[in-house]
Protein backbone atom coordinates (compact mmCIF):
# COMPACT_ATOMS: atom_id res chain seq x y z
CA UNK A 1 -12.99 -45.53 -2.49
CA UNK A 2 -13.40 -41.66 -3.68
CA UNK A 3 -10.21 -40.14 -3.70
CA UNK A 4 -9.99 -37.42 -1.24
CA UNK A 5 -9.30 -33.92 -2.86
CA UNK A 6 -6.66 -31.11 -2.20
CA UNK A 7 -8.93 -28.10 -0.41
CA UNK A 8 -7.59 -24.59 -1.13
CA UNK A 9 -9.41 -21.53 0.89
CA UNK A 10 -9.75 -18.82 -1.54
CA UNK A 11 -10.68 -15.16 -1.44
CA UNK A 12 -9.85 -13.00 -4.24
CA UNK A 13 -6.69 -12.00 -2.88
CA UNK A 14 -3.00 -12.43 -4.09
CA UNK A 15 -2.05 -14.58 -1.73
CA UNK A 16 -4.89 -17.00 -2.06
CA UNK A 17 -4.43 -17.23 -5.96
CA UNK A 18 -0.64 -17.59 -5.17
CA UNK A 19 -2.03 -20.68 -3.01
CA UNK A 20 -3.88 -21.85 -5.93
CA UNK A 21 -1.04 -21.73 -8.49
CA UNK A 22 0.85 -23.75 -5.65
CA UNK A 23 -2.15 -26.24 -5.36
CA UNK A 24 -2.59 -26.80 -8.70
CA UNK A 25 1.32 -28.08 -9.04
CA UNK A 26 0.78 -30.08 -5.83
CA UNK A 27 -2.18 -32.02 -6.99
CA UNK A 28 -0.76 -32.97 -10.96
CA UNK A 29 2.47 -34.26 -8.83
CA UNK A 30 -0.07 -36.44 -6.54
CA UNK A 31 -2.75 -37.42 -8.79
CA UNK A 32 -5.29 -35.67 -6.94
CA UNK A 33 -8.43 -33.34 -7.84
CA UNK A 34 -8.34 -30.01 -6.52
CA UNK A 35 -11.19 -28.29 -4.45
CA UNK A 36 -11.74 -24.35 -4.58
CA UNK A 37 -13.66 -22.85 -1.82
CA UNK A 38 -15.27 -19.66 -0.68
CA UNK A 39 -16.39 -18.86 2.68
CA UNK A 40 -18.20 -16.11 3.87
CA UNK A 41 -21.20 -15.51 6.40
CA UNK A 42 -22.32 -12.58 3.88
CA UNK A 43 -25.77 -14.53 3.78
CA UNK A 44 -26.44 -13.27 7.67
CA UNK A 45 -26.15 -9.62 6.58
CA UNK A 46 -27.64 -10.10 2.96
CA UNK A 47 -31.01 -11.63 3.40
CA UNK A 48 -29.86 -15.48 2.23
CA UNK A 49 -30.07 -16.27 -1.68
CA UNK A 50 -32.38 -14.18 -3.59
CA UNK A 51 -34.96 -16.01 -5.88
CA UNK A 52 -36.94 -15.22 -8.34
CA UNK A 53 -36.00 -11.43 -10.16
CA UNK A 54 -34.11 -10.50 -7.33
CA UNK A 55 -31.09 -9.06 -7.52
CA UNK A 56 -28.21 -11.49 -5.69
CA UNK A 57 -26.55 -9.56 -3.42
CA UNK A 58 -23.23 -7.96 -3.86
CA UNK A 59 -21.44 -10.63 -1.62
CA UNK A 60 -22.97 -13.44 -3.72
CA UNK A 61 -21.87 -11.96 -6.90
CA UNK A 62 -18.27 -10.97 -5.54
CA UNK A 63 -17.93 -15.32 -4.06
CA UNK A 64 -19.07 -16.80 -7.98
CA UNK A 65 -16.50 -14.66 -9.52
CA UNK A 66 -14.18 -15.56 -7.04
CA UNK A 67 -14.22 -19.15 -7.17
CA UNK A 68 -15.00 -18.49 -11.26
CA UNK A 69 -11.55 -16.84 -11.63
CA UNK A 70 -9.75 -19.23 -9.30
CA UNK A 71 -11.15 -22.03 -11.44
CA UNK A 72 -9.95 -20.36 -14.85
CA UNK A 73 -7.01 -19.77 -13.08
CA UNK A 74 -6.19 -23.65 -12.62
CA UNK A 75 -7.48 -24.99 -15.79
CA UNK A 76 -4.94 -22.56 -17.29
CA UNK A 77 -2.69 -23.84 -15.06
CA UNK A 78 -3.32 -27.44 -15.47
CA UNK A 79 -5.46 -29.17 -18.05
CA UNK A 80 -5.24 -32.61 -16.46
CA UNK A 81 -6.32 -32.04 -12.59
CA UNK A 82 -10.10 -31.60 -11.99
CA UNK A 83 -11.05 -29.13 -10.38
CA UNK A 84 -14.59 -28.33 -8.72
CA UNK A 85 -15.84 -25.21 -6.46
CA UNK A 86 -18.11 -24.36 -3.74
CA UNK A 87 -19.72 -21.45 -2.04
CA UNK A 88 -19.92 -22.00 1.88
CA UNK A 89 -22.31 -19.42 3.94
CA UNK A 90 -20.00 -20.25 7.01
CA UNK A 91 -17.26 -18.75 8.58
CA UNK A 92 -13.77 -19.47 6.77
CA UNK A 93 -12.16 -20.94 9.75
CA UNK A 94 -15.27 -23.65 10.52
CA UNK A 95 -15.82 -24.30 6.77
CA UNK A 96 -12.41 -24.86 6.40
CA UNK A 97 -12.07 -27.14 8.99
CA UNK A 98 -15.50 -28.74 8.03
CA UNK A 99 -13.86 -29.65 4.35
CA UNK A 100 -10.42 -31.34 5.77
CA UNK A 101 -12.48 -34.02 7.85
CA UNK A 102 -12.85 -35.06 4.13
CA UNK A 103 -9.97 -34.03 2.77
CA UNK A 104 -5.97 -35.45 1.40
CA UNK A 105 -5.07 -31.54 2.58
CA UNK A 106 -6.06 -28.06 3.24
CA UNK A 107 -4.19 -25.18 1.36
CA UNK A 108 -3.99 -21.83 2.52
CA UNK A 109 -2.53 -18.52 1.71
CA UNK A 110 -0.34 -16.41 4.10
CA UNK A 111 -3.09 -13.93 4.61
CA UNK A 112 -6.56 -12.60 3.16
CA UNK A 113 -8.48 -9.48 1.59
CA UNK A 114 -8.50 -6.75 3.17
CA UNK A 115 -5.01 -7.41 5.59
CA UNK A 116 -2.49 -4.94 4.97
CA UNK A 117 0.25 -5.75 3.27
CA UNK A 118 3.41 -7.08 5.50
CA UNK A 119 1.71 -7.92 8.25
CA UNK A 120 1.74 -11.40 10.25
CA UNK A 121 -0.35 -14.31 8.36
CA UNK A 122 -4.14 -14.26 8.75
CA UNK A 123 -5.84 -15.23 11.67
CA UNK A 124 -7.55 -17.92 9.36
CA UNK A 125 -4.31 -20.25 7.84
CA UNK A 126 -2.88 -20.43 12.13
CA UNK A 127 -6.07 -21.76 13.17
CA UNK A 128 -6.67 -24.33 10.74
CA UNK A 129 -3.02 -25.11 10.95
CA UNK A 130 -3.29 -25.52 14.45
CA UNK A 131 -6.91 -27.35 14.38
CA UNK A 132 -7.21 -29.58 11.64
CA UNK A 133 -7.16 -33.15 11.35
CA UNK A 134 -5.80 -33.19 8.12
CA UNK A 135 -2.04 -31.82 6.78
CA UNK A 136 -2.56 -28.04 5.91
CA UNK A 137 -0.32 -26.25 4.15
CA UNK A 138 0.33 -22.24 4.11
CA UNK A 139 1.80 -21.15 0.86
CA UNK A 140 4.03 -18.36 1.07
CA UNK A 141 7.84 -17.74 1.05
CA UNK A 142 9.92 -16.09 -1.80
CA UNK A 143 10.02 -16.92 -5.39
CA UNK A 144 12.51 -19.79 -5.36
CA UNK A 145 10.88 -21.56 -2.66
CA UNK A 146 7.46 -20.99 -4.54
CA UNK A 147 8.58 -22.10 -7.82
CA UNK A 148 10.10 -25.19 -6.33
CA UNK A 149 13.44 -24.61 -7.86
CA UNK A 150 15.82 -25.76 -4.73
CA UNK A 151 14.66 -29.71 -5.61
CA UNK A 152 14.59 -30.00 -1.34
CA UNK A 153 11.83 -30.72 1.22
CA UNK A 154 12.88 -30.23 4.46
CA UNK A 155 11.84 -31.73 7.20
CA UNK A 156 11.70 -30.71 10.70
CA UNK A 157 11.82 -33.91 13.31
CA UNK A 158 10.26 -33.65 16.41
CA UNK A 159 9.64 -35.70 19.07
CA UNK A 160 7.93 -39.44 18.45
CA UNK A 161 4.57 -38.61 19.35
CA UNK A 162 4.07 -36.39 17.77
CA UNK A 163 6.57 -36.42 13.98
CA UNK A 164 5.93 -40.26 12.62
CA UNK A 165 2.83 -38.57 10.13
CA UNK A 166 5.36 -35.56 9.10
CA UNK A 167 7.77 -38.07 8.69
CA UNK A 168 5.41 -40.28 6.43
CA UNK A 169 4.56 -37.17 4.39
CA UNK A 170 7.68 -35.87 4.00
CA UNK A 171 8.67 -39.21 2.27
CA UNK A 172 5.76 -39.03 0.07
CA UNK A 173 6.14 -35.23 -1.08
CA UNK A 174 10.41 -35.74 -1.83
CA UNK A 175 9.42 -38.87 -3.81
CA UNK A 176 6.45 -37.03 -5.23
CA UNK A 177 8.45 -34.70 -6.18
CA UNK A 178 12.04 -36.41 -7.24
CA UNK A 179 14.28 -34.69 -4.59
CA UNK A 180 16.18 -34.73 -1.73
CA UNK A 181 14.69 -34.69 2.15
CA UNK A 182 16.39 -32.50 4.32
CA UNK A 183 15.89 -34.49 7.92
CA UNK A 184 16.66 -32.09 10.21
CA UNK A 185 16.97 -32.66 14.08
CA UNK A 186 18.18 -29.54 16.23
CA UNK A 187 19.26 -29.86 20.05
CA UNK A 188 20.73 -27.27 22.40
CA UNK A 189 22.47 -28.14 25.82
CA UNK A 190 21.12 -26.72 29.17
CA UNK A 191 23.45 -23.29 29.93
CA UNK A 192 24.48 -25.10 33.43
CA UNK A 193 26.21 -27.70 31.64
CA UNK A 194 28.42 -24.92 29.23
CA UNK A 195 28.92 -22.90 32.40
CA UNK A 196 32.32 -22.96 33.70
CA UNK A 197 34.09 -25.83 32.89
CA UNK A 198 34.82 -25.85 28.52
CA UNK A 199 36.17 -29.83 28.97
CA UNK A 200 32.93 -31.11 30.39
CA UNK A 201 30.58 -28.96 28.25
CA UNK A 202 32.25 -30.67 25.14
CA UNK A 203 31.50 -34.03 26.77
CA UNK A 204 27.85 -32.65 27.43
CA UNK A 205 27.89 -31.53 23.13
CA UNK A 206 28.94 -34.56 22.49
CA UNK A 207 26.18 -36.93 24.71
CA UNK A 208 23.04 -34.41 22.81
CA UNK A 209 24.57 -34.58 19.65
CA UNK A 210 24.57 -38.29 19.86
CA UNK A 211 20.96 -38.39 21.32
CA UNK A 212 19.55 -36.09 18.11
CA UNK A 213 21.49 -38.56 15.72
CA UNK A 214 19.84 -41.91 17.02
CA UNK A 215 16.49 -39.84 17.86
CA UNK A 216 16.60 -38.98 13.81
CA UNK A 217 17.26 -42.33 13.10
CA UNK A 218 14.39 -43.77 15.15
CA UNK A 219 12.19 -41.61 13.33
CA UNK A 220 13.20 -41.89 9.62
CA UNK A 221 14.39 -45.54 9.99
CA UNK A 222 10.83 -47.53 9.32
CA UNK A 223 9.49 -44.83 6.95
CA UNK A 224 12.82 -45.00 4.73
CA UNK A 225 12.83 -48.84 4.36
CA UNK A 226 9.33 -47.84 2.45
CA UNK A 227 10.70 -44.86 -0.38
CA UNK A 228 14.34 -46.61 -1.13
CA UNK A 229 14.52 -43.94 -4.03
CA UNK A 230 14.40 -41.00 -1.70
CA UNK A 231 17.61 -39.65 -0.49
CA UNK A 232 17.65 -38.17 2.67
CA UNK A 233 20.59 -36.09 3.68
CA UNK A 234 20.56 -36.27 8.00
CA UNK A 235 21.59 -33.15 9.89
CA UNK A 236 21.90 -32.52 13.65
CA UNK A 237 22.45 -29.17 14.10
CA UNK A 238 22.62 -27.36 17.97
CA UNK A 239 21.02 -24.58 18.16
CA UNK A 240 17.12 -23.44 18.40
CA UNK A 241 15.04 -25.67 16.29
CA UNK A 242 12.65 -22.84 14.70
CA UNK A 243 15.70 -20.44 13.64
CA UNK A 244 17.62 -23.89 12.11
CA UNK A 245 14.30 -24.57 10.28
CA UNK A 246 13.66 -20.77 9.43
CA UNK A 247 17.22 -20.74 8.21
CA UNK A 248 17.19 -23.97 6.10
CA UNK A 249 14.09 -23.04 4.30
CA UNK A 250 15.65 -20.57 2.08
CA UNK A 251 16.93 -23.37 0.16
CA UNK A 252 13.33 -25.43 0.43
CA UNK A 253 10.54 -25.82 -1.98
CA UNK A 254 8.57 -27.13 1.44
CA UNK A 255 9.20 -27.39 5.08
CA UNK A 256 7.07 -30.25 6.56
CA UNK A 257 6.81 -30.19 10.74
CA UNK A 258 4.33 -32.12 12.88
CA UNK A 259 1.88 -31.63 15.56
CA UNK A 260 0.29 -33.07 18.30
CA UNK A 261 -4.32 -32.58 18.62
CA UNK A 262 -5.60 -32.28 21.74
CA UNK A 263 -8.72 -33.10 22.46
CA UNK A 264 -10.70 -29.87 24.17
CA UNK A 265 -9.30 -26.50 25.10
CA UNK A 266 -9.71 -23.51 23.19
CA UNK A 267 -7.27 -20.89 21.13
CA UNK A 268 -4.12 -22.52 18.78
CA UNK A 269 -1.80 -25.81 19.84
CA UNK A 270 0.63 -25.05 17.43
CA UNK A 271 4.38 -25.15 18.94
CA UNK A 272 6.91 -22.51 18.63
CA UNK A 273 8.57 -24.32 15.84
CA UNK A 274 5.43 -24.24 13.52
CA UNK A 275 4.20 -20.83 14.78
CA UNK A 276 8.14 -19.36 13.90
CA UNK A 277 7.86 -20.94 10.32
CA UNK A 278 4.42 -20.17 9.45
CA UNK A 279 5.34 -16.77 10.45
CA UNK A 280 9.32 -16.57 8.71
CA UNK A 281 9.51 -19.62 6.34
CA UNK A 282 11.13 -18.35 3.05
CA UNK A 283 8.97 -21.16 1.20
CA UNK A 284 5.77 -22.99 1.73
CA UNK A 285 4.91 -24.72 5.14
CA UNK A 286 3.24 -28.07 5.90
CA UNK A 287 1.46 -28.77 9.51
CA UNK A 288 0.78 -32.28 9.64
CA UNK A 289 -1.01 -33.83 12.63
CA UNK A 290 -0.21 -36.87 14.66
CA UNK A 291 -3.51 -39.03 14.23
C-alpha cells in the first residue's frame, strides 16, 4: 500500500514557508514523504501553457520557483524525507481539498500573499479546515510553540461523535513526538443554577465537574490502552472551552480538536472552539474530522 504523503499548500509567502519548515519536522517524526503544492487559476487569464518558443507566462514562472524554493527549502531542512511538487491550475481551496482525499494530512499556513500583515487567517486554511476529509493542520503561533520546545500536545475533547479521531491522533503525534498529552475537557454550569443560592450552585459544580471527568475518561480510555508510553496529564477545567484551549496553547507545540462533516450545505462547519484557535492559538492547530 503507497504511503499517503503530508500535503503542504504553498505560495511564496512567509507563512507558507513557515508551514513548510513545520512540515518538514512533522513528516521525519512520522516517516512520511512530504508533498509541496501550488495552486493558482493563472492559466484562465494567461492563455494555458505556452509551447514551443513561447514565452511562459509570468504566473507560470512565479509557481516553478515557488515550489523550486520550497523544495530547496526542505531538502535543507531534511535530507532523509522525500519530497515531490506539483503545479495545480485550480483554485487553492478545491485543489487543496482534491489532494487530502489522498492524503495522511493537509498543512497550511495562517494566511497567504498578498494579505496584510495582522489580519485574521486566510480565507483558504478555514475552509479546508472546515471541509476536508483528512486532519489539516494551520501552522502558526509564536516561536516556542513553532519550534516545539514546550514537549506538550494538547488536546481539546469534545463530545463522542465527534473527538474519538482527535483523540486517536493526538495519541499518535505525543508518542510521535516523546511528550506529554494535555487532555483537556472544559464545562461551564447554566447561570440559573449559580443564581441565588451559593450551597446548591457548589452541588451543581460539583455534578459537571464529575460529568467532564468520566466524559474524558470515556474518550481517552480505549485509545490509551493502545500508546502505554504516552502520558497524559487529565484536566477539567470550568470555564469556556475555546479561551481554556486558547490559554493552554501557549505552553503547546500542537493543539489537536475534532470535528464533525456534514454531508451538503454550503459555507464552514467548523465550531467555535476550532474557529477561536485557528484564529488565537499561540502554536500550531490540528482539525481532525470524525470519519
Amino acid at each position: 500500500m503507497t504511503e499517503l504523503p503530508l500535503v503542504v499548500g504553498v505560495d511564496g509567502s512567509e507563512p507558507s514557508l513557515t508551514a513548510v519548515d513545520w512540515a518538514v519536522d512533522e513528516a521525519a517524526r512520522r516517516g512520511l514523504p512530504l508533498r509541496l503544492v501550488y495552486a493558482s487559476v493563472w492559466e484562465r487569464y494567461e492563455g494555458g501553457v505556452p509551447s514551443g518558443d513561447q514565452e511562459p507566462p509570468s504566473e507560470q514562472v512565479l509557481a516553478e520557483r515557488i515550489v523550486a524554493s520550497a523544495a530547496a527549502r526542505a531538502r535543507q531542512r531534511s535530507a532523509e524525507v522525500r519530497t515531490a511538487t506539483d503545479i495545480l491550475p485550480q483554485e487553492p481551496v478545491a485543489a487543496l481539498l482534491r489532494e487530502g482525499d489522498e492524503a495522511f494530512a493537509v498543512v497550511t499556513g495562517t494566511r497567504g500573499r498578498g494579505v496584510i500583515k495582522g489580519l485574521l487567517p486566510g480565507s483558504v486554511g478555514l475552509t479546508v479546515a472546515a471541509r476536508a476529509r483528512c486532519p489539516v493542520i494551520v501552522v502558526r503561533g509564536d516561536r516556542a510553540g513553532l519550534a516545539g520546545t514546550h514537549g506538550r500536545v494538547l488536546l481539546g475533547a469534545g463530545e463522542p461523535d465527534t473527538g474519538g479521531e482527535a483523540v486517536r491522533f493526538a495519541f499518535q503525534e505525543a508518542e510521535a513526538r516523546g511528550c506529554v498529552l494535555d487532555a483537556v475537557r472544559a464545562w461551564r454550569r447554566p447561570a440559573l443554577e449559580s443564581a441565588g443560592r451559593p450551597l446548591l450552585a457548589g452541588d451543581a459544580a460539583h455534578r459537571h465537574e464529575r460529568q467532564a471527568d468520566e466524559l474524558l475518561e470515556t474518550l481517552l480510555r480505549d485509545v490509551a490502552a493502545g500508546h502505554p508510553g504516552v502520558r497524559v496529564q487529565r484536566a477539567t477545567p470550568e470555564g469556556q472551552a475555546r479561551k481554556v484551549l486558547v490559554d493552554r496553547s501557549a505552553a503547546a507545540d500542537l493543539v489537536v480538536v475534532g470535528a464533525r462533516r456534514r454531508a451538503g450545505g454550503a459555507g464552514h462547519r467548523l465550531g467555535r472552539v476550532a474557529h477561536a484557535l485557528l484564529h488565537h492559538a499561540l502554536c500550531p492547530v490540528a482539525v481532525v474530522p470524525q470519519r
